[in-house]
N, C-alpha and C. Protein backbone atom coordinates (compact mmCIF):
# COMPACT_ATOMS: atom_id res chain seq x y z
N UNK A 1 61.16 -50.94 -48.53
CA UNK A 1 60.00 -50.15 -48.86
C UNK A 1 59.00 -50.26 -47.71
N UNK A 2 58.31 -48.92 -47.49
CA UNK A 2 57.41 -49.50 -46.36
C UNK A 2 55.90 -48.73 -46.84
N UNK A 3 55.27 -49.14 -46.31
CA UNK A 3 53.68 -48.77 -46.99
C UNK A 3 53.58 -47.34 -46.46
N UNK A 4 52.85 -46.80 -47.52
CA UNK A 4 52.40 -45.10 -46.89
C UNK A 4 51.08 -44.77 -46.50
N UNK A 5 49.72 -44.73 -45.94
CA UNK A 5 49.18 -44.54 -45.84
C UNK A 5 47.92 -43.22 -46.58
N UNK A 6 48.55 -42.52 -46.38
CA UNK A 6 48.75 -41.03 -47.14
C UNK A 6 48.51 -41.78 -48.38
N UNK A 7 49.01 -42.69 -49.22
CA UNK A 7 49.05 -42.56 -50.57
C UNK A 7 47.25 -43.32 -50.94
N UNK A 8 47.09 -44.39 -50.24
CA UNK A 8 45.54 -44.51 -50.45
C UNK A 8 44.56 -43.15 -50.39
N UNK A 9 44.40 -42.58 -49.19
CA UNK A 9 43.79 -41.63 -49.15
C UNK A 9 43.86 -40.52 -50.34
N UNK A 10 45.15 -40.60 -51.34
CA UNK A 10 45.36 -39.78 -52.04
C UNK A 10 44.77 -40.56 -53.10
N UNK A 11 44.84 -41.14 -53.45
CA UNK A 11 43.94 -42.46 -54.65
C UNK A 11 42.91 -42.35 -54.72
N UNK A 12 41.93 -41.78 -53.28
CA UNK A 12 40.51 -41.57 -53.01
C UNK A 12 40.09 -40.56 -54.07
N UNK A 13 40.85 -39.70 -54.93
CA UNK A 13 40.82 -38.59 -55.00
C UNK A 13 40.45 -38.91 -56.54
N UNK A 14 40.90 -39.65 -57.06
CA UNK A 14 40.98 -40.65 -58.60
C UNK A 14 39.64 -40.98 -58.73
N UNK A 15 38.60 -41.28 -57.91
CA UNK A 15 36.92 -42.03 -57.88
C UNK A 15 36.41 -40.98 -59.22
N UNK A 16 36.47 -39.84 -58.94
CA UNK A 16 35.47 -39.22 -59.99
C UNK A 16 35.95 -38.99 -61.28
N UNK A 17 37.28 -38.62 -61.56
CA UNK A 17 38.02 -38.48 -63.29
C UNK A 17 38.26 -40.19 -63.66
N UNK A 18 37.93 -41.03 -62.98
CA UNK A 18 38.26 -42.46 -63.63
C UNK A 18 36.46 -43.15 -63.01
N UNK A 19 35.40 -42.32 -62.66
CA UNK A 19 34.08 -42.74 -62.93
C UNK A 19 34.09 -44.53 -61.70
N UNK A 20 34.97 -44.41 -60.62
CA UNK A 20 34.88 -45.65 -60.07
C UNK A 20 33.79 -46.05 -59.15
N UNK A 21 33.64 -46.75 -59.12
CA UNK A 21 31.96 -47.39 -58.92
C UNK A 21 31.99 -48.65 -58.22
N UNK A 22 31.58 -49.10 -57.01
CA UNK A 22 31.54 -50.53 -56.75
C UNK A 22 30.09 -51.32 -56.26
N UNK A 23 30.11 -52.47 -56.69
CA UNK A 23 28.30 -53.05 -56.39
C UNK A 23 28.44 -53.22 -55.03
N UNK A 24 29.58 -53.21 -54.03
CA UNK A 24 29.00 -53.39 -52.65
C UNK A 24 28.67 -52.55 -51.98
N UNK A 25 27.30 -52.92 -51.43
CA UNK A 25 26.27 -52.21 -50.68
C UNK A 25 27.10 -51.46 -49.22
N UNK A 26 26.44 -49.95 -49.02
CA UNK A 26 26.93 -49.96 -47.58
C UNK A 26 27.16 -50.71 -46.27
N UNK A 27 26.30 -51.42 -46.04
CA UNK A 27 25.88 -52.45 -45.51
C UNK A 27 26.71 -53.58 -45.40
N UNK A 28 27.09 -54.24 -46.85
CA UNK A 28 27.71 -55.18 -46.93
C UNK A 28 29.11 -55.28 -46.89
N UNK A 29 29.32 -53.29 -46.93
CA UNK A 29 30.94 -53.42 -46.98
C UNK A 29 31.18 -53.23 -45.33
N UNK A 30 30.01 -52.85 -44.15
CA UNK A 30 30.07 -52.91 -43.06
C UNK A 30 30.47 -54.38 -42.39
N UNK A 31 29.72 -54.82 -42.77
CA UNK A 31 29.49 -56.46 -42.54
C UNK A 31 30.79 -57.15 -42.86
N UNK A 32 31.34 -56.82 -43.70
CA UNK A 32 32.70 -57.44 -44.27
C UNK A 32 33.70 -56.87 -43.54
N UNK A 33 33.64 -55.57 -42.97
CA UNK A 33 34.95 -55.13 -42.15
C UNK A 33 34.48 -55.30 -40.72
N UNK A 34 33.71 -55.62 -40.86
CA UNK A 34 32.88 -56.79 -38.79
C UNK A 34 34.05 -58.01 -38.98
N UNK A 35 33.63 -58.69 -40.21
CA UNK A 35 34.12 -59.80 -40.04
C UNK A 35 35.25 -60.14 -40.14
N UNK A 36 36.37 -59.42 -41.18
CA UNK A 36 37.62 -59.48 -41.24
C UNK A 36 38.62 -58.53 -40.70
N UNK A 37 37.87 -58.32 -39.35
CA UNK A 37 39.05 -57.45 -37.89
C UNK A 37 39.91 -58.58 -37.61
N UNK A 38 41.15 -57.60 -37.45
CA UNK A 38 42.39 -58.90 -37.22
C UNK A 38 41.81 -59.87 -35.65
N UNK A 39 42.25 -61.25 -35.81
CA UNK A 39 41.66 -61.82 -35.15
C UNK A 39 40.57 -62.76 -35.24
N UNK A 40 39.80 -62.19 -36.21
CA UNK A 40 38.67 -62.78 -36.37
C UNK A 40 38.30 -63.56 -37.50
N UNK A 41 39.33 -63.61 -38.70
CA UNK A 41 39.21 -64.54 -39.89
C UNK A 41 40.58 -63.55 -40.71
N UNK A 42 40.61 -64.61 -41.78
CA UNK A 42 41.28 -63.50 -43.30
C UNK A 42 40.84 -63.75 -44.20
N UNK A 43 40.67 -62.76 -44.80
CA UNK A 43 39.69 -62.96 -45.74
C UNK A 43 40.80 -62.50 -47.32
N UNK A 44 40.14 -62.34 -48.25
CA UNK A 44 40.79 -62.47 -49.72
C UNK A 44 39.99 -61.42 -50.24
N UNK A 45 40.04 -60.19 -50.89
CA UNK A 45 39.19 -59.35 -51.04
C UNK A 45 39.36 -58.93 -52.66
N UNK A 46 38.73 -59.35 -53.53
CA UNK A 46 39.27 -59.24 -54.82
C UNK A 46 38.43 -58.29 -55.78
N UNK A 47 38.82 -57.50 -57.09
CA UNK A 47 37.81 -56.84 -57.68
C UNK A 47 38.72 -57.15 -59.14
N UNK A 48 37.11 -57.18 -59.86
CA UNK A 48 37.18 -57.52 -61.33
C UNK A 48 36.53 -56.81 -62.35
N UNK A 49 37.07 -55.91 -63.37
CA UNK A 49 38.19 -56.27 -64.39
C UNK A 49 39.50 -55.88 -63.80
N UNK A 50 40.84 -55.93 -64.55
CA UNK A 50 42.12 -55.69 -63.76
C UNK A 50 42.59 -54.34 -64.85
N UNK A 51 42.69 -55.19 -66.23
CA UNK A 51 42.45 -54.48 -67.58
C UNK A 51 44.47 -54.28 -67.76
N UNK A 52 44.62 -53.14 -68.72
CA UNK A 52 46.33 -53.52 -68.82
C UNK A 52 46.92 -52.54 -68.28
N UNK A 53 46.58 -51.68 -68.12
CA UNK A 53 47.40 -51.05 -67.12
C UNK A 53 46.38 -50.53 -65.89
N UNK A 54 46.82 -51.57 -64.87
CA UNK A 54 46.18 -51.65 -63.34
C UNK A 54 46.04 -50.22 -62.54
N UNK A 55 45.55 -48.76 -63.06
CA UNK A 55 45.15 -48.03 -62.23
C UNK A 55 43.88 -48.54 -61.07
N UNK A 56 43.46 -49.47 -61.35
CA UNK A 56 42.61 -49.81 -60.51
C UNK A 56 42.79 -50.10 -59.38
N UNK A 57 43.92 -50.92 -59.15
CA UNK A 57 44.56 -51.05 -57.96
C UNK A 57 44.76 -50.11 -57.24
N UNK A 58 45.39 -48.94 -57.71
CA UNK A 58 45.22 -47.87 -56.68
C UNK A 58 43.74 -47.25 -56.13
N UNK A 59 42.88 -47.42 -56.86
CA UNK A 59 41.21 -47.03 -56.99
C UNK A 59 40.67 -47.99 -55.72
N UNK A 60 41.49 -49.54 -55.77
CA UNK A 60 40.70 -50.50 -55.22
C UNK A 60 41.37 -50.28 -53.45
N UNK A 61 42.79 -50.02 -53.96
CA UNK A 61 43.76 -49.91 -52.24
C UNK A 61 42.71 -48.57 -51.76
N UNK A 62 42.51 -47.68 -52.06
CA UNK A 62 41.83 -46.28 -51.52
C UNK A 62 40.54 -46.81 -50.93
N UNK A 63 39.28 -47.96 -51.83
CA UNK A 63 38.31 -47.94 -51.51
C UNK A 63 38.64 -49.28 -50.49
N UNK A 64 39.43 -49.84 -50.29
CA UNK A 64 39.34 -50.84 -49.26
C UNK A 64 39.87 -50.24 -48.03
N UNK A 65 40.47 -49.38 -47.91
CA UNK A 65 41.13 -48.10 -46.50
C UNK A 65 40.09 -47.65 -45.98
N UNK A 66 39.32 -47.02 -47.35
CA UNK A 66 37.95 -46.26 -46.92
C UNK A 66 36.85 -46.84 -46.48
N UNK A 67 36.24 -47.34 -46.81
CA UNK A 67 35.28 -48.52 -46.51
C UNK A 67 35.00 -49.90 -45.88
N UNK A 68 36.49 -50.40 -45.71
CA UNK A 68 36.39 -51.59 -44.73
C UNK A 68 37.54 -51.19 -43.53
N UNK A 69 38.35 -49.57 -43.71
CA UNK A 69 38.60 -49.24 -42.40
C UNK A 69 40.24 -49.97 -42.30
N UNK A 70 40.75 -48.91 -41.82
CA UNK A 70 42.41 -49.19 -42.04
C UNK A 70 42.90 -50.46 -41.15
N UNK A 71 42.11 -50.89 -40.24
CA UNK A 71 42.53 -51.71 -39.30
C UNK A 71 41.79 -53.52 -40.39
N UNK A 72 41.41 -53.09 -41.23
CA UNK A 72 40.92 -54.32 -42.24
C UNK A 72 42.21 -54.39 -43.24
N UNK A 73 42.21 -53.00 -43.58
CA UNK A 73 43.22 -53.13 -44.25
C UNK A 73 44.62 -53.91 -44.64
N UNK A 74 44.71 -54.74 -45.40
CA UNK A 74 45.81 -55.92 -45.16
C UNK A 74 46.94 -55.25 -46.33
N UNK A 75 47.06 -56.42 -47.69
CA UNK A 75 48.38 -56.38 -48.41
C UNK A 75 47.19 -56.60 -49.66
N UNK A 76 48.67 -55.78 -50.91
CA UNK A 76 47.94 -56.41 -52.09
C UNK A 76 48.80 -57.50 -52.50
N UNK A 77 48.52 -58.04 -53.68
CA UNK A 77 49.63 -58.98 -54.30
C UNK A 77 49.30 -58.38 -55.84
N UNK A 78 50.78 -58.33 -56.30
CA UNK A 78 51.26 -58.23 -57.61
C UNK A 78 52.18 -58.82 -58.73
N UNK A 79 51.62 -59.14 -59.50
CA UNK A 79 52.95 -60.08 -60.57
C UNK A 79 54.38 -59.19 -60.29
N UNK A 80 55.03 -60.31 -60.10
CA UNK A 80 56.72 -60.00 -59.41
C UNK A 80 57.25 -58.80 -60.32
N UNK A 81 57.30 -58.99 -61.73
CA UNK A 81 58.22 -58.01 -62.93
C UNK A 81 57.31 -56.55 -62.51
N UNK A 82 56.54 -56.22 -61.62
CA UNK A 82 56.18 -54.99 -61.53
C UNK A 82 57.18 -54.16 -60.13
N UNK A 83 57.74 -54.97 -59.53
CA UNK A 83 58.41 -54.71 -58.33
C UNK A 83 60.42 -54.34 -59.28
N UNK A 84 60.22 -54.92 -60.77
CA UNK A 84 61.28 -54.27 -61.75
C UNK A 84 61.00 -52.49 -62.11
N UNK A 85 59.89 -52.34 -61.79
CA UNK A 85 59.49 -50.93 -62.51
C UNK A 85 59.73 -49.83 -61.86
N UNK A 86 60.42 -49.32 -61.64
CA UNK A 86 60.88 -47.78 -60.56
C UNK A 86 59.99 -47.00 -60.53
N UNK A 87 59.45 -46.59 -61.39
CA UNK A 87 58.26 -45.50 -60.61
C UNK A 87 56.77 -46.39 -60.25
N UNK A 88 56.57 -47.34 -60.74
CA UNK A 88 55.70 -48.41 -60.45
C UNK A 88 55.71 -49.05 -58.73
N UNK A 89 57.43 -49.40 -58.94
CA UNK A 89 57.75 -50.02 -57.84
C UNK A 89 57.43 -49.63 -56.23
N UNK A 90 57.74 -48.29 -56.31
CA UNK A 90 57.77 -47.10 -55.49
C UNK A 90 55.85 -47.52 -54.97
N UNK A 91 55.23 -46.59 -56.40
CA UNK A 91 53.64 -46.55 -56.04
C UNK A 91 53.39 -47.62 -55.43
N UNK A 92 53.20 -49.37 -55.49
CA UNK A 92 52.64 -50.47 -55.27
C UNK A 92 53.37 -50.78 -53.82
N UNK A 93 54.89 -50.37 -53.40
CA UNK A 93 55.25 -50.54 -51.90
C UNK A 93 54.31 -49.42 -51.11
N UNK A 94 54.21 -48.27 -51.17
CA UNK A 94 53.31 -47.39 -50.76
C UNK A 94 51.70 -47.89 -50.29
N UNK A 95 51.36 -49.08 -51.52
CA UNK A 95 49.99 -49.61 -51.24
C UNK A 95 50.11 -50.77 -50.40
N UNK A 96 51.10 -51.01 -49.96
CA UNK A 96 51.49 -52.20 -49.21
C UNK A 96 51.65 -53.24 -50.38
N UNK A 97 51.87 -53.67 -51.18
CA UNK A 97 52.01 -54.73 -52.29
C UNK A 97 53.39 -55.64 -52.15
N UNK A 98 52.77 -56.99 -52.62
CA UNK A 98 53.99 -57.85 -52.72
C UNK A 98 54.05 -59.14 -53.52
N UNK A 99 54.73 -59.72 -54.01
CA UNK A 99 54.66 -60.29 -55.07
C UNK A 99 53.85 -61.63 -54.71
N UNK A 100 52.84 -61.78 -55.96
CA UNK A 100 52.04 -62.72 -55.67
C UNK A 100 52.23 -63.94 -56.25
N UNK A 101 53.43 -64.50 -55.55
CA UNK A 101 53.46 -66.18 -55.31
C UNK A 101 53.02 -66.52 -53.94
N UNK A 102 53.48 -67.69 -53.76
CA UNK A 102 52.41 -68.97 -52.72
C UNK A 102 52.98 -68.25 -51.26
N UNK A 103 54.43 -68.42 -51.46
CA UNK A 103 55.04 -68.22 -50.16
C UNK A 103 54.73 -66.69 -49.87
N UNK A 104 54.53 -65.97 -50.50
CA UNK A 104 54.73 -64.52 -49.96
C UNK A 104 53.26 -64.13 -49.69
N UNK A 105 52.32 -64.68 -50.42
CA UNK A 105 50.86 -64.40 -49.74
C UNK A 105 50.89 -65.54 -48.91
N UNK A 106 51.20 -66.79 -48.60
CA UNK A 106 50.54 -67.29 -47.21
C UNK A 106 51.53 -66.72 -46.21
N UNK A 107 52.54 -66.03 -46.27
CA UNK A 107 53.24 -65.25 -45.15
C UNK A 107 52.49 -64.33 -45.01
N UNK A 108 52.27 -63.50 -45.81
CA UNK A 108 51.10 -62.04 -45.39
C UNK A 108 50.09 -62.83 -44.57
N UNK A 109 49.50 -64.07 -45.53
CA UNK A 109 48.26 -64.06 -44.28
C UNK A 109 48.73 -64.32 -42.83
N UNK A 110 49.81 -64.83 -42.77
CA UNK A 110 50.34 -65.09 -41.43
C UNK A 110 50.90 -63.87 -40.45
N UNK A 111 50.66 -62.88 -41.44
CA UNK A 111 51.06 -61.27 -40.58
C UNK A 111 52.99 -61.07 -41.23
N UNK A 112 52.73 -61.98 -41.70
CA UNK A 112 54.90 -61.44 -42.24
C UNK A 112 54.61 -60.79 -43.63
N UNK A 113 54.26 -59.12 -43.64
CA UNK A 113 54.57 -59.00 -44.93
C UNK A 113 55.32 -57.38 -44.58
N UNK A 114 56.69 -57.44 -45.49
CA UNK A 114 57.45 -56.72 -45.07
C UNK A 114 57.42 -54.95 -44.99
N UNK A 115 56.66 -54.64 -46.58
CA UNK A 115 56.26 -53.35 -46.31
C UNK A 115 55.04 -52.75 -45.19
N UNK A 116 54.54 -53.72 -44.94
CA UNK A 116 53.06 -53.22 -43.69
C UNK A 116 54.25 -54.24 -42.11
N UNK A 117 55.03 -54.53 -41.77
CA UNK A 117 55.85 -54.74 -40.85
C UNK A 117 56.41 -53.82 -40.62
N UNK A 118 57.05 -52.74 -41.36
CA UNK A 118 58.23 -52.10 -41.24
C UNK A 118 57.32 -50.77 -40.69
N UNK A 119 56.30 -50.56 -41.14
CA UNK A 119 55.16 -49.43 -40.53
C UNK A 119 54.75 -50.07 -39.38
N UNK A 120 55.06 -51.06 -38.76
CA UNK A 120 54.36 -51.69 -37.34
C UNK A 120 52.72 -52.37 -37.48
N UNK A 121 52.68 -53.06 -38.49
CA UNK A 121 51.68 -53.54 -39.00
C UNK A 121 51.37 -54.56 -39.32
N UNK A 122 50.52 -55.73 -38.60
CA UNK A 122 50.62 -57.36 -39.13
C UNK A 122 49.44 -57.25 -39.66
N UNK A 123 49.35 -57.27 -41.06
CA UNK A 123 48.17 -57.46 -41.98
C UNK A 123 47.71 -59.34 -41.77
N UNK A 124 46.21 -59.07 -42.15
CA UNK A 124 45.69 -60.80 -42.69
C UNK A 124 45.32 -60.97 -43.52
N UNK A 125 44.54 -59.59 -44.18
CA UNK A 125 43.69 -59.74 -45.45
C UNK A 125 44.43 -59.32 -46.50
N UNK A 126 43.72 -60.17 -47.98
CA UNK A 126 44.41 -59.70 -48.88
C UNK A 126 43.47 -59.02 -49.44
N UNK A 127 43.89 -57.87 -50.46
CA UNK A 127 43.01 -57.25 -51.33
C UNK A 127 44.12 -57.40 -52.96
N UNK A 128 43.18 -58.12 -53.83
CA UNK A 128 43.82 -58.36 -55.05
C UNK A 128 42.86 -58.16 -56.89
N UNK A 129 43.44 -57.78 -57.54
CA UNK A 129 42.51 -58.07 -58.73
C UNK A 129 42.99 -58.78 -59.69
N UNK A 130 42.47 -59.94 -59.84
CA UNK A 130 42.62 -61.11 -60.70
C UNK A 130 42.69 -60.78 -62.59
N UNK A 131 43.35 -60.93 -62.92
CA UNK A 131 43.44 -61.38 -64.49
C UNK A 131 44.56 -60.53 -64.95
N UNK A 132 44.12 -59.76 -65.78
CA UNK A 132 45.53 -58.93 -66.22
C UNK A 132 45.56 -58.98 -68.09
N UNK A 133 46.47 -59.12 -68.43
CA UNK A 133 46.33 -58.93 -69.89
C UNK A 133 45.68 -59.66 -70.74
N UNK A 134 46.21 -61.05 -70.03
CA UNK A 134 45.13 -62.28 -71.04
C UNK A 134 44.00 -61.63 -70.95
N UNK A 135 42.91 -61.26 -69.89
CA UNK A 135 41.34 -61.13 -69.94
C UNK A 135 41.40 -59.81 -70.92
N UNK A 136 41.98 -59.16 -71.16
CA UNK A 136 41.62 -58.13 -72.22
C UNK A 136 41.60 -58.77 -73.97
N UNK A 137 42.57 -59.92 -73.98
CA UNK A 137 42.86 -61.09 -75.35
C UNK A 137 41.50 -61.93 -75.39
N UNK A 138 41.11 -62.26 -74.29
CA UNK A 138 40.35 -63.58 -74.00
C UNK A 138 38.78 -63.19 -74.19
N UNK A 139 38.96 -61.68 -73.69
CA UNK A 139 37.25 -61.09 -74.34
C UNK A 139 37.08 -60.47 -75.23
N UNK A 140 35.00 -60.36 -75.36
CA UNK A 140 34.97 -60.34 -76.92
C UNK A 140 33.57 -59.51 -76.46
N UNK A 141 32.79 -58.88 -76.96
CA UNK A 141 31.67 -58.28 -77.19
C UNK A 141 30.32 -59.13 -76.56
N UNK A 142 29.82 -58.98 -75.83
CA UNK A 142 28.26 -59.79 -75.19
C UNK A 142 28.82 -61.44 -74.56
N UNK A 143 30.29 -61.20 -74.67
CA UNK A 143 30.81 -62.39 -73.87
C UNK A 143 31.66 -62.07 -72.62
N UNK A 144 31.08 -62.48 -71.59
CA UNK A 144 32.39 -62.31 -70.64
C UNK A 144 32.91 -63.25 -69.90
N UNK A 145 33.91 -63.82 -70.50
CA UNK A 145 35.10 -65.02 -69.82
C UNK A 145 36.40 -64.48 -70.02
N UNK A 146 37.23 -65.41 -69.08
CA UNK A 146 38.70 -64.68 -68.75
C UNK A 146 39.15 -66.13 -68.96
């Protein structure tokens, strides 16, 4: 599988029928793609809620292309049984995605991750969204813990 480019930019397109919205400032999303140019650090780039079925991820791969600039642009990581899902599978290699255990994200950060390789691409950064089904079990009304 190799990452598509084209398919973020097409995700861009999702912001207004799914109302997506993020608190970082212009500014700060400048400042953040200063600092995590290959070379210069790696950084971990995460957004929260995840919720149960992760359209967000595609929402989040589009706004991290767009805003911190394709050359920031790194890998996502995803629970492995989604790389079982064929039309799933497909979408998440397209976003650059790969399964998020130990060895396969500290290889990305090391530039070995196979779908952004095979496009001629040594990613550092990760872009990921934390929780997943438990946090939809685990919350409750005027409470928010995961």
């Amino acid at each position: 599988m190799t990452e598509w480019p084209e398919a973020r930019r097409f995700f861009q397109l999702w912001y207004e029928p799914f109302q997506f919205c993020c608190n970082l400032s212009p500014e700060v999303c400048k400042e953040l793609a200063a600092k995590a140019k290959p070379g210069k650090g790696r950084y971990m780039i995460a957004m929260h809620p995840h919720g149960i079925v992760p359209l967000h991820a595609c929402l989040w791969a589009a706004f991290c292309d767009q805003y911190l600039g394709p050359e920031v642009y790194g890998f996502g990581a995803i629970a492995s049984v989604v790389k079982r899902m064929p039309i799933i599978r497909q979408v998440v290699g397209w976003l650059t995605c790969v399964p998020a255990d130990y060895n396969t994200i500290r290889d990305g950060f090391l530039g070995d991750c196979p779908p952004a390789n095979r496009a001629g691409r040594k990613p550092q950064n990760l872009y990921i969204l934390p929780g997943g089904i438990a946090e939809v079990f685990t919350a409750s009304p005027g409470l928010a813990a995961a």
